[in-house]
Protein backbone atom coordinates (compact mmCIF):
# COMPACT_ATOMS: atom_id res chain seq x y z
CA UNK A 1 -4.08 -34.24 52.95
CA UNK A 2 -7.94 -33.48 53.06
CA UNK A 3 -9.60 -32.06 50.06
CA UNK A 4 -10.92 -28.76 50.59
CA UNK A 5 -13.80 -27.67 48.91
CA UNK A 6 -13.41 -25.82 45.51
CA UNK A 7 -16.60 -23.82 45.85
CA UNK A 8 -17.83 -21.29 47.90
CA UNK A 9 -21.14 -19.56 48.93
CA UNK A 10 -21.46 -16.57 46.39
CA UNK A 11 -20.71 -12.85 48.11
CA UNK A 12 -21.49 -9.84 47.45
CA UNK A 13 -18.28 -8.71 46.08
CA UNK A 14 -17.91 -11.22 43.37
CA UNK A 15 -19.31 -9.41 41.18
CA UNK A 16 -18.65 -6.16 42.03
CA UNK A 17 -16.05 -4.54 39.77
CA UNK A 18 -18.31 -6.35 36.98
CA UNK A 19 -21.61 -4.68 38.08
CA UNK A 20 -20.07 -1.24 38.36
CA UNK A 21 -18.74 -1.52 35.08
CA UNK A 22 -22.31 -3.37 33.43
CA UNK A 23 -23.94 -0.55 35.39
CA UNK A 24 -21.32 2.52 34.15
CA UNK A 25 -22.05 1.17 30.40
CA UNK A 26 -25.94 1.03 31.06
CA UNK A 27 -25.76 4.87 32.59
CA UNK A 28 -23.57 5.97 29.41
CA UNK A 29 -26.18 4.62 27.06
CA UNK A 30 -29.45 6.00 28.83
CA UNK A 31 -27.82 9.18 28.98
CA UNK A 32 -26.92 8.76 25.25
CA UNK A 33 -30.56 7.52 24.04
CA UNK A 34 -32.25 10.12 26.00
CA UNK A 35 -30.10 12.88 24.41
CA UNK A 36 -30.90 11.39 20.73
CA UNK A 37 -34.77 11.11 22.01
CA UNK A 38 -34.57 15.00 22.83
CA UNK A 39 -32.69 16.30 19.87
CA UNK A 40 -35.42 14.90 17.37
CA UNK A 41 -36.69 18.32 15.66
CA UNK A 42 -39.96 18.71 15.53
CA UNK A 43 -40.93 21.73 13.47
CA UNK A 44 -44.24 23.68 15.67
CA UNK A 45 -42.04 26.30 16.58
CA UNK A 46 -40.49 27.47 13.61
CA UNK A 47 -43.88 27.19 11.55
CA UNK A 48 -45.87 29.12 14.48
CA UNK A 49 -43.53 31.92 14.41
CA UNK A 50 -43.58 31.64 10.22
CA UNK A 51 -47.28 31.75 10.30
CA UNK A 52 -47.38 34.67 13.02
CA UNK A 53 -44.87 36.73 11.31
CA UNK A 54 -45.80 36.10 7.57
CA UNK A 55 -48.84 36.93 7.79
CA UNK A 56 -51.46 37.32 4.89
CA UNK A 57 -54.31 35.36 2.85
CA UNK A 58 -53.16 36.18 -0.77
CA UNK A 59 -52.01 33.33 -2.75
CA UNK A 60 -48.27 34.58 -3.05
CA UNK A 61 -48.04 35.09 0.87
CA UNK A 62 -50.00 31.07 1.54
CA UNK A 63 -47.26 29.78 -1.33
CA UNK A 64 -44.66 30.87 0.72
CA UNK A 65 -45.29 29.73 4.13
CA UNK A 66 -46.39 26.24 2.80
CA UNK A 67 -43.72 25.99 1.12
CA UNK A 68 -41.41 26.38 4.08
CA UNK A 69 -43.73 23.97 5.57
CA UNK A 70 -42.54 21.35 2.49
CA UNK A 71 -38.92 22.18 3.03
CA UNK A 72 -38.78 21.83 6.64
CA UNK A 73 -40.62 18.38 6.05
CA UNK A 74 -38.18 17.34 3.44
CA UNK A 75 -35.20 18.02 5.54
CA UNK A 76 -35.92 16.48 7.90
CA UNK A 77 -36.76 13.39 5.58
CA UNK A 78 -32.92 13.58 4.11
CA UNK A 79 -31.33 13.85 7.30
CA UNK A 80 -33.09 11.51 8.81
CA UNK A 81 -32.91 8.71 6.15
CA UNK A 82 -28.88 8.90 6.62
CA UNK A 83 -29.18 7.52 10.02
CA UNK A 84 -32.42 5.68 10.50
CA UNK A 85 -33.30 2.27 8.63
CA UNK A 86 -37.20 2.74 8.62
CA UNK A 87 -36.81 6.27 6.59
CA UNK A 88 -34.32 4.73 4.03
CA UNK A 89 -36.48 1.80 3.58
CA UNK A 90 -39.08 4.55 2.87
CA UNK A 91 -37.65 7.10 0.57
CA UNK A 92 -34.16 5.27 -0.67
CA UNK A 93 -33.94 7.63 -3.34
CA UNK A 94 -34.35 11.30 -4.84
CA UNK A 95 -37.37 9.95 -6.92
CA UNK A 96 -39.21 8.61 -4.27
CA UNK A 97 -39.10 12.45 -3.00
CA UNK A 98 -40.53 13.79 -6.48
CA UNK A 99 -43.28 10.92 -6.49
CA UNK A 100 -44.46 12.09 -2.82
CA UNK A 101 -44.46 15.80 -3.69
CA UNK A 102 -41.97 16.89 -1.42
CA UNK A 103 -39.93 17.73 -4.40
CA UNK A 104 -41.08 19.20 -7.44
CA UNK A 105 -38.99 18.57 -11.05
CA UNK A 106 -37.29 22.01 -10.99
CA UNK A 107 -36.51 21.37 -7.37
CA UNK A 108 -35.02 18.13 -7.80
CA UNK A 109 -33.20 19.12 -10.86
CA UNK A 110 -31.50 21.91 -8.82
CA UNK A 111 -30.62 19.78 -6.31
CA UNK A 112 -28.87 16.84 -8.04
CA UNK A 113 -26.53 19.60 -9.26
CA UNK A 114 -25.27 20.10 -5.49
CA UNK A 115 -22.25 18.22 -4.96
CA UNK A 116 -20.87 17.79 -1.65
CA UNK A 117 -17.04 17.07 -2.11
CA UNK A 118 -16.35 16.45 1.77
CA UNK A 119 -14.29 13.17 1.42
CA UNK A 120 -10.93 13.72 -0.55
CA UNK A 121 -10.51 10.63 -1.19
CA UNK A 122 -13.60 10.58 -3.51
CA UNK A 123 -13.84 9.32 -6.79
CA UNK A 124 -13.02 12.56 -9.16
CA UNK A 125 -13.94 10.37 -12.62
CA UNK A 126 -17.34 9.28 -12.39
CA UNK A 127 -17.45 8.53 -15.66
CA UNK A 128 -15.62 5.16 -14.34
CA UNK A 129 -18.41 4.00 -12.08
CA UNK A 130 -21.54 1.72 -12.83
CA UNK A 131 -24.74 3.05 -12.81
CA UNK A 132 -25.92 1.19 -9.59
CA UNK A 133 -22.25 3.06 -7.89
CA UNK A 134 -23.13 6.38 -9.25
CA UNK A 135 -26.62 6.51 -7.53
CA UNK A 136 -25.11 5.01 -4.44
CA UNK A 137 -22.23 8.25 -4.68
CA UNK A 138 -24.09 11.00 -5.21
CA UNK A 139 -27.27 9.89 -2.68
CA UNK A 140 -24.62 9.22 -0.12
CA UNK A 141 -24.21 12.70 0.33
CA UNK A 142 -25.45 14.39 3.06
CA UNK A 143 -27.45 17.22 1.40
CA UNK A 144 -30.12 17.49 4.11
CA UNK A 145 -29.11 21.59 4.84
CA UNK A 146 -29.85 22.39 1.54
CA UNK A 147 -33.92 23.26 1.82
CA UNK A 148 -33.11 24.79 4.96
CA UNK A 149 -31.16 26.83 3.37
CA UNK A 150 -33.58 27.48 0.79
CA UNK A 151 -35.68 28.42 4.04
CA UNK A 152 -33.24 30.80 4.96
CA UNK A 153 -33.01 32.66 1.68
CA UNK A 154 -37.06 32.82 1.35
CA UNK A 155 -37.14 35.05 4.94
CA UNK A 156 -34.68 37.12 3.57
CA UNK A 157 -36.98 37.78 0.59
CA UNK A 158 -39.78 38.64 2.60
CA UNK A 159 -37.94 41.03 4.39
CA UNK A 160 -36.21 43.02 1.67
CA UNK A 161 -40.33 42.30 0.10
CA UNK A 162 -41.62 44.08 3.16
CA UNK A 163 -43.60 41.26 4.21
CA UNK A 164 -41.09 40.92 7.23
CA UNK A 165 -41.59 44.48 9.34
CA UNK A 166 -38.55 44.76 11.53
CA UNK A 167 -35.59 43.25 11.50
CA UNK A 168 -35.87 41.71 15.10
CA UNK A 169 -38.69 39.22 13.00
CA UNK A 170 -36.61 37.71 10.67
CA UNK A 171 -33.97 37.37 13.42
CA UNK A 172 -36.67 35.69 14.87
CA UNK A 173 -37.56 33.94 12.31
CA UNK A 174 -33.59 32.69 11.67
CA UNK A 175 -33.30 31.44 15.06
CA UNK A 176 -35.85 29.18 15.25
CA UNK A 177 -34.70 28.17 11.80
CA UNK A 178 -31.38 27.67 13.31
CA UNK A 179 -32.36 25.47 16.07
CA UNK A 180 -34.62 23.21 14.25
CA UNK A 181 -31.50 22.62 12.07
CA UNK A 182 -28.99 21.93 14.99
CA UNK A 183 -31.19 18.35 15.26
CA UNK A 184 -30.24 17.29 12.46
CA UNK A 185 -26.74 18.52 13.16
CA UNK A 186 -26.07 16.90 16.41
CA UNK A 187 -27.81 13.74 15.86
CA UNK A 188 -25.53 13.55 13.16
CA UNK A 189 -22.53 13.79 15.41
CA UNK A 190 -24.05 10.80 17.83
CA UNK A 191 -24.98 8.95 14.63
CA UNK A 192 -21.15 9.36 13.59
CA UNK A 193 -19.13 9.26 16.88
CA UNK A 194 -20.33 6.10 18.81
CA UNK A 195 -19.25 4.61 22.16
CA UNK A 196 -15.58 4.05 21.56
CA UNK A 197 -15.34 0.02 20.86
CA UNK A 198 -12.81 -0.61 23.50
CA UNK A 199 -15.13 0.02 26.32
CA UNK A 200 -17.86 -2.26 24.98
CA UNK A 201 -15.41 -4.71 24.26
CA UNK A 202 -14.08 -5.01 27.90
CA UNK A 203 -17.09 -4.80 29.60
CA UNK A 204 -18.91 -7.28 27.60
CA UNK A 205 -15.94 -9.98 27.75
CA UNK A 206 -15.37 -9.01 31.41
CA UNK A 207 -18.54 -10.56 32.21
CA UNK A 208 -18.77 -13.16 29.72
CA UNK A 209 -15.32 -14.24 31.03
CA UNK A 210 -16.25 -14.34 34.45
CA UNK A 211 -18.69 -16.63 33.94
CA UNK A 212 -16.71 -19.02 31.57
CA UNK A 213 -14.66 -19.57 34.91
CA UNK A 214 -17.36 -19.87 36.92
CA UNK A 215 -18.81 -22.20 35.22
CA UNK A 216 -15.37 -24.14 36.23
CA UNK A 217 -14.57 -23.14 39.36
CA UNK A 218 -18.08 -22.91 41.21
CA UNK A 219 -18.20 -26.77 40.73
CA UNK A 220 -18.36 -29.27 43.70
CA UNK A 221 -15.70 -31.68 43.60
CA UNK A 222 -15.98 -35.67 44.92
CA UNK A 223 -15.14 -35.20 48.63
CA UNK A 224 -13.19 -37.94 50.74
CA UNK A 225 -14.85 -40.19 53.08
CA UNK A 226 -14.34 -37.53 56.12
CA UNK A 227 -16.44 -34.48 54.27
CA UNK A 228 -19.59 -34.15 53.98
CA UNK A 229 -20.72 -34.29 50.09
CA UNK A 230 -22.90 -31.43 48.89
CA UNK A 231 -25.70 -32.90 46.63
CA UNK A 232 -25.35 -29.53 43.98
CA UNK A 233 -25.36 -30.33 40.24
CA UNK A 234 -26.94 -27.03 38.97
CA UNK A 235 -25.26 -23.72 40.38
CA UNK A 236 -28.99 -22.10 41.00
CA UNK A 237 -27.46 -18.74 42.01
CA UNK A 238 -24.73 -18.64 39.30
CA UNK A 239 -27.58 -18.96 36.49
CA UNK A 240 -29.41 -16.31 38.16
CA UNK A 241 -26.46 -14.06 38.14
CA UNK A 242 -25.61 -14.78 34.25
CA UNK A 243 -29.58 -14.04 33.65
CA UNK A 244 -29.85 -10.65 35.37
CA UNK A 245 -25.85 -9.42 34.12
CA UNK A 246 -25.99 -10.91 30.45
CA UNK A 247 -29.74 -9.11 30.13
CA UNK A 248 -28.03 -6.18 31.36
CA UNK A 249 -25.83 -5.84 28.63
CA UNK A 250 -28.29 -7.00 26.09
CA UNK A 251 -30.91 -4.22 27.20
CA UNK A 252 -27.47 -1.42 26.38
CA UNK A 253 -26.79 -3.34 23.40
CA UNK A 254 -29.95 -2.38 21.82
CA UNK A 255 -29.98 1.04 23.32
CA UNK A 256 -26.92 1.74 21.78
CA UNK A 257 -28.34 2.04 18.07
CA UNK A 258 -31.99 4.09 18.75
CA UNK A 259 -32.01 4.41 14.60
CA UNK A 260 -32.99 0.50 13.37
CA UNK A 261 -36.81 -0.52 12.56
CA UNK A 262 -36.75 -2.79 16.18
CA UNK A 263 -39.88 -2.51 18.14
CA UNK A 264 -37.83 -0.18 20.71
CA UNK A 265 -36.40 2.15 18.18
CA UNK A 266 -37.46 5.83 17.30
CA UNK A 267 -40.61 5.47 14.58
CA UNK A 268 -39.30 8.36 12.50
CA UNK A 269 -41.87 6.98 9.97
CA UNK A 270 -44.95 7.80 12.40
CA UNK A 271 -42.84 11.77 13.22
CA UNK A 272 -42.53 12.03 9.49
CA UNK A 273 -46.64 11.91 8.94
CA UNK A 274 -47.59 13.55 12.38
CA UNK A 275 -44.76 16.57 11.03
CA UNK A 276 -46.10 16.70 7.66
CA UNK A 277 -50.26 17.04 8.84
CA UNK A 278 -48.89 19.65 11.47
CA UNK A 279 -46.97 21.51 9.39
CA UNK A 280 -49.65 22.40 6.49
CA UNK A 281 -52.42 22.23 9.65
CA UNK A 282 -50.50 25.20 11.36
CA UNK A 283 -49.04 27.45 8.05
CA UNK A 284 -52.50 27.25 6.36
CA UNK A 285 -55.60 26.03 8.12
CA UNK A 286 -55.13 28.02 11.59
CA UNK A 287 -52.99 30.74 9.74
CA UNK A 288 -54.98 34.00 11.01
CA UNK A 289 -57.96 31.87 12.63
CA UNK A 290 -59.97 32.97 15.88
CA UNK A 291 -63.04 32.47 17.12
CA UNK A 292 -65.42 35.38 17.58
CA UNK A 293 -65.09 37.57 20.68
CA UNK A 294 -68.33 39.14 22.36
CA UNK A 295 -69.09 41.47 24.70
CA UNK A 296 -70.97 39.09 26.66
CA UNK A 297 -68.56 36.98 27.16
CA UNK A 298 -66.93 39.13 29.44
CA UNK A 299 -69.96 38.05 32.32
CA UNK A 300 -69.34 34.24 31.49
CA UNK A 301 -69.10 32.38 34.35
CA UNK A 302 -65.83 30.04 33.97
CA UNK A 303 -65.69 27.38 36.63
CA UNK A 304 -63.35 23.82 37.15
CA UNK A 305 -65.82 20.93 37.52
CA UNK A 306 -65.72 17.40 38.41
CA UNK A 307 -66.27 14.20 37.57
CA UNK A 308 -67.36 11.52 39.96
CA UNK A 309 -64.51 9.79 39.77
CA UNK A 310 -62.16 12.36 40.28
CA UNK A 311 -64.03 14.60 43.16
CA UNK A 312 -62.79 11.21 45.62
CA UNK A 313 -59.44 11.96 44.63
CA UNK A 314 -56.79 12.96 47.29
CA UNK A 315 -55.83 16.66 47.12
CA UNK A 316 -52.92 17.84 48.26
CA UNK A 317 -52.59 21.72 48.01
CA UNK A 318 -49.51 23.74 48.45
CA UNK A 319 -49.23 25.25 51.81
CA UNK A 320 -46.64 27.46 53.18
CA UNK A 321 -44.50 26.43 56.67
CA UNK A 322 -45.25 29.58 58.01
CA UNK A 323 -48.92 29.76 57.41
CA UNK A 324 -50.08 29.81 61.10
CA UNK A 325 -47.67 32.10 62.02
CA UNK A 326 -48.95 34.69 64.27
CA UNK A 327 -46.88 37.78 65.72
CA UNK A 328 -47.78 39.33 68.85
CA UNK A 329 -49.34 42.64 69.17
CA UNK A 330 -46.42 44.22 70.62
CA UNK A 331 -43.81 42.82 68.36
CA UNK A 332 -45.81 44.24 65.65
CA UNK A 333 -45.25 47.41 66.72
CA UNK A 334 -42.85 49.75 64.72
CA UNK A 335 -39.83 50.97 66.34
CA UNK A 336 -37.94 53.89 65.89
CA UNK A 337 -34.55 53.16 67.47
CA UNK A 338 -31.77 53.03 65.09
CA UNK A 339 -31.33 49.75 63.54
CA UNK A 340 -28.35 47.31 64.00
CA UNK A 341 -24.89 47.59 61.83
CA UNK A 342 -24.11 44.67 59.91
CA UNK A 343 -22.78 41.83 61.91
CA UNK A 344 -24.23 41.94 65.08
CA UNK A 345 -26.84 40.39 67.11
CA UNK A 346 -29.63 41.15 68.73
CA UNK A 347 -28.77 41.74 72.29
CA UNK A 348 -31.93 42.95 74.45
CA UNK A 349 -32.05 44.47 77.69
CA UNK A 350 -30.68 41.34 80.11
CA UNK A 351 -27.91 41.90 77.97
CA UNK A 352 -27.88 38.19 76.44
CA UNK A 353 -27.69 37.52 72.88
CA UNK A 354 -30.94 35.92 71.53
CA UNK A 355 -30.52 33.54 69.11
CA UNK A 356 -33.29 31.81 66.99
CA UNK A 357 -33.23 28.71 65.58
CA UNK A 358 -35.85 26.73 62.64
CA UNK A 359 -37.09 24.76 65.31
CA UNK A 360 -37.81 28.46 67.50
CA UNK A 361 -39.61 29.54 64.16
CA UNK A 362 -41.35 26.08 64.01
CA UNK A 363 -42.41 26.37 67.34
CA UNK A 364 -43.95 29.69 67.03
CA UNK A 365 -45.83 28.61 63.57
CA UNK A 366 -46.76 25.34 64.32
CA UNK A 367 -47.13 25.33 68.04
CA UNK A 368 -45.60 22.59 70.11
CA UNK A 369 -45.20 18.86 68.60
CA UNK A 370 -47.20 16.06 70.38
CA UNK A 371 -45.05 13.51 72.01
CA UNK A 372 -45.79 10.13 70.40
CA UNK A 373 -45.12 7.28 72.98
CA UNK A 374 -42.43 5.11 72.46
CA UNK A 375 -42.80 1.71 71.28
């Protein structure tokens, strides 16, 4: 019996049930990095409406809104050092807080004395522990809501104070508090709940197993003396394949985890310092600032100008479809007969229904369309 070849020309569908599921994986991921990307708070909007609503230049009114400006900073800094490596590396402990002034001694007193009891299983004598265990216990907790809701209690002061007017500011006031803390809040959830490891798991040995029998079964055998041997000792195509597929799942590998200190992950470290000179930049330094206002000003002459580089550059207004649209003078005139019930058509005197279609409309704008010859 002839020996038939054990190889065969690569098709399309080889692959197929393994790039749908490489490509399902990558989608999940994107979709799950862009969401962690958005829900990084960023705290402009609460501290414009603090500085707009709190308003004042005494030094009780300026203590208050910067220090809502420090609280929303260090927030942000203990939620964030739960989940990425670059702010833990940063600030590992509660000291490192006091030493950057984000916490003050009283502050930091008060706040060791929060305990968050969420586990049950939780050691109840920590008397028993090491001294290197009970730091790692009680800075394990999650205490990152805890100046946000010293936040919270500071508007209501200023409104019982009087500094708040209404009470449709502090509402104000409380929602944008509330949304800059449901960040935190959800990036917690994505930091907690990953991609369930089963799917990883089959896609990724799906496709490494497919290629561990390729590698086997896309040989070329020794032929007999009535076939033609194929000269083929490197499968060019195969390689290819296990380049582009294997990248694939390397590129949602490191998607997966947007929180390390890789050159692709989030720089909380560079948010942290852009935060921080924005916060004290927009609750202090513009607090109440405008430039002057003339009268003259008022005959200023504002007009768009261009460079010489960007006057040669294509411009592409917006312009209606109907913009050459022109009625006749006799269709423009008004008509008192009674106008038609819902429902049915306009039937004119010859007694046939007229019925208009886009391209009617496009004719009537736009004029008849040139025919192009065919080539």
């Amino acid at each position: 019996m002839e020996s038939t070849r054990a190889s065969r020309p690569t098709s399309s569908a080889d692959l197929g049930e393994h790039s749908i599921g490489v490509e399902d994986k990558k989608l999940i991921i994107r979709i799950r990095w862009w969401d962690c990307c958005q829900l990084i708070s960023w705290p402009d909007h609460l501290l414009y409406n603090v500085s707009a609503l709190i308003r004042g230049n005494d030094a009780e009114t300026r203590i208050i809104r910067k220090t809502i400006a420090r609280y929303a900073i260090l927030s942000s800094v203990l939620a964030w050092r739960s989940i990425s490596l670059r702010v833990l590396t940063r600030y590992p402990t509660d000291d490192h807080l006091l030493d950057s002034g984000l916490l003050t001694k009283e502050e930091l007193a008060l706040f060791k004395t929060i305990n968050v009891r969420v586990d049950p299983h939780q050691v109840d004598d920590r008397t028993r522990l090491t001294n290197v265990e009970m730091l790692m216990t009680i800075e394990d907790e999650p205490k990152w809501f805890v100046p946000i809701n010293w936040i919270q209690t500071m508007m209501v002061r200023c409104f019982e104070k009087g500094t708040l007017g209404h009470t449709n500011e502090l509402r104000v006031l409380l929602d944008a508090l509330e949304k800059y803390r449901n960040g935190f809040f959800q990036l917690f959830i994505y930091d907690w709940i990953a991609i369930p490891l089963v799917y990883t798991q089959v896609s990724t040995i799906s496709v490494y197993g497919y290629f561990a029998f390729a590698l086997i079964g896309r040989q070329f055998p020794s032929q007999n003396e009535y076939r033609e041997v194929v000269d083929m000792y490197v499968p060019i195509f195969t390689i290819l394949q296990f380049l582009f597929y294997v990248g694939w799942l390397k590129v949602g590998e490191d998607l997966m985890f947007p929180f390390g200190a890789d050159d692709e992950d989030f720089e909380f470290n560079y948010i942290l310092e852009r935060n921080l000179e924005m916060a004290f930049l927009i609750v202090d330094e513009l607090h109440n600032q405008v430039p002057p206002v003339y009268v003259e000003s008022l005959d200023d002459k504002v007009e768009l100008m261009h460079t010489r580089a960007s006057i040669r550059l294509s411009n592409h207004p917006q312009r209606q479809h109907l913009r050459k649209y022109r009625m006749k003078e006799d269709a423009m005139q008004i008509s008192r007969e009674p106008s038609l019930k819902p429902g049915n058509k306009c039937t004119p005197a010859s007694g046939k229904t007229s019925e208009l279609s886009f391209a009617d409309f496009d004719y009537m704008a736009n004029g008849p369309r040139e025919k192009k010859p065919q080539s």
